[in-house]
Protein backbone atom coordinates (compact mmCIF):
# COMPACT_ATOMS: atom_id res chain seq x y z
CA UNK A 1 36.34 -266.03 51.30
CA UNK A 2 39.89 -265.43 51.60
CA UNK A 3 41.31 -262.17 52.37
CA UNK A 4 42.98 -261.77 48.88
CA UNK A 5 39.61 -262.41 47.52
CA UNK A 6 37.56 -260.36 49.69
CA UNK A 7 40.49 -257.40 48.89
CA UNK A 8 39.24 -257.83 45.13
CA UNK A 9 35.76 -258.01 45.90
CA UNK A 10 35.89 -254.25 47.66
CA UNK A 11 38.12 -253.15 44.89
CA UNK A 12 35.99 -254.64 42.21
CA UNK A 13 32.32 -252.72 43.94
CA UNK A 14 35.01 -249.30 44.42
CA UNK A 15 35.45 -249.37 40.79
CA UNK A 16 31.33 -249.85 40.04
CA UNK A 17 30.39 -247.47 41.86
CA UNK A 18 32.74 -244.72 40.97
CA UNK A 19 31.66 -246.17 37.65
CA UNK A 20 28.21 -245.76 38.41
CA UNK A 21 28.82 -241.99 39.70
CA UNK A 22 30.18 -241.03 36.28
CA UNK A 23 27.61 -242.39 34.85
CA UNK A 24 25.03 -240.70 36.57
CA UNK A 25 26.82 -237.13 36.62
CA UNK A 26 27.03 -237.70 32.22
CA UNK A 27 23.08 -238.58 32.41
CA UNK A 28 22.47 -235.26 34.24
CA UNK A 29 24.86 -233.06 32.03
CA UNK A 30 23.39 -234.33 29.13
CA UNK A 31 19.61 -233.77 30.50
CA UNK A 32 21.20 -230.47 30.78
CA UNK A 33 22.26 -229.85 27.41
CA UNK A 34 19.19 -231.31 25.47
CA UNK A 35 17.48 -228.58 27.70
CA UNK A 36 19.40 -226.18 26.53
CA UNK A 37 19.36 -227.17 22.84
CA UNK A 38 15.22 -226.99 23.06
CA UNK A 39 15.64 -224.06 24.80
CA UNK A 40 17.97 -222.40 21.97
CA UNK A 41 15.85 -223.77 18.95
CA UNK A 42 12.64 -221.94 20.43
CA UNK A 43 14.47 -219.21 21.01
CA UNK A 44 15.66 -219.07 16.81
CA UNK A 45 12.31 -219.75 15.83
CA UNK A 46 11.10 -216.74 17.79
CA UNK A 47 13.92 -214.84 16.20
CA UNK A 48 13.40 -216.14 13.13
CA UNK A 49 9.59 -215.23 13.32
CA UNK A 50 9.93 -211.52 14.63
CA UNK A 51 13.12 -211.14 11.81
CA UNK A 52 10.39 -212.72 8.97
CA UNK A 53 7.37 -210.45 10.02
């Protein structure tokens, strides 16, 4: 492999895993936030049900 190519190479697995990394740190916020949603919705229908009684 030549140097030049070997340069792009490096650059090329940089880019996938900083594209990778994103990736991951969007699958964990939005784990977080359909947690939170669920978490809210029981919440309301507890409201809902004390409000109703």
């Amino acid at each position: 492999m030549t140097a030049e190519l070997e340069a792009e190479v490096a650059r090329l697995r940089k880019w996938v895993g900083d594209l990778h990394d994103g990736l991951n740190l969007l699958f964990k916020e939005a784990l977080q936030l359909r947690n939170e949603n669920r978490r809210l919705k029981k919440r309301i229908k507890e409201l809902e049900k004390v409000d109703g009684a």
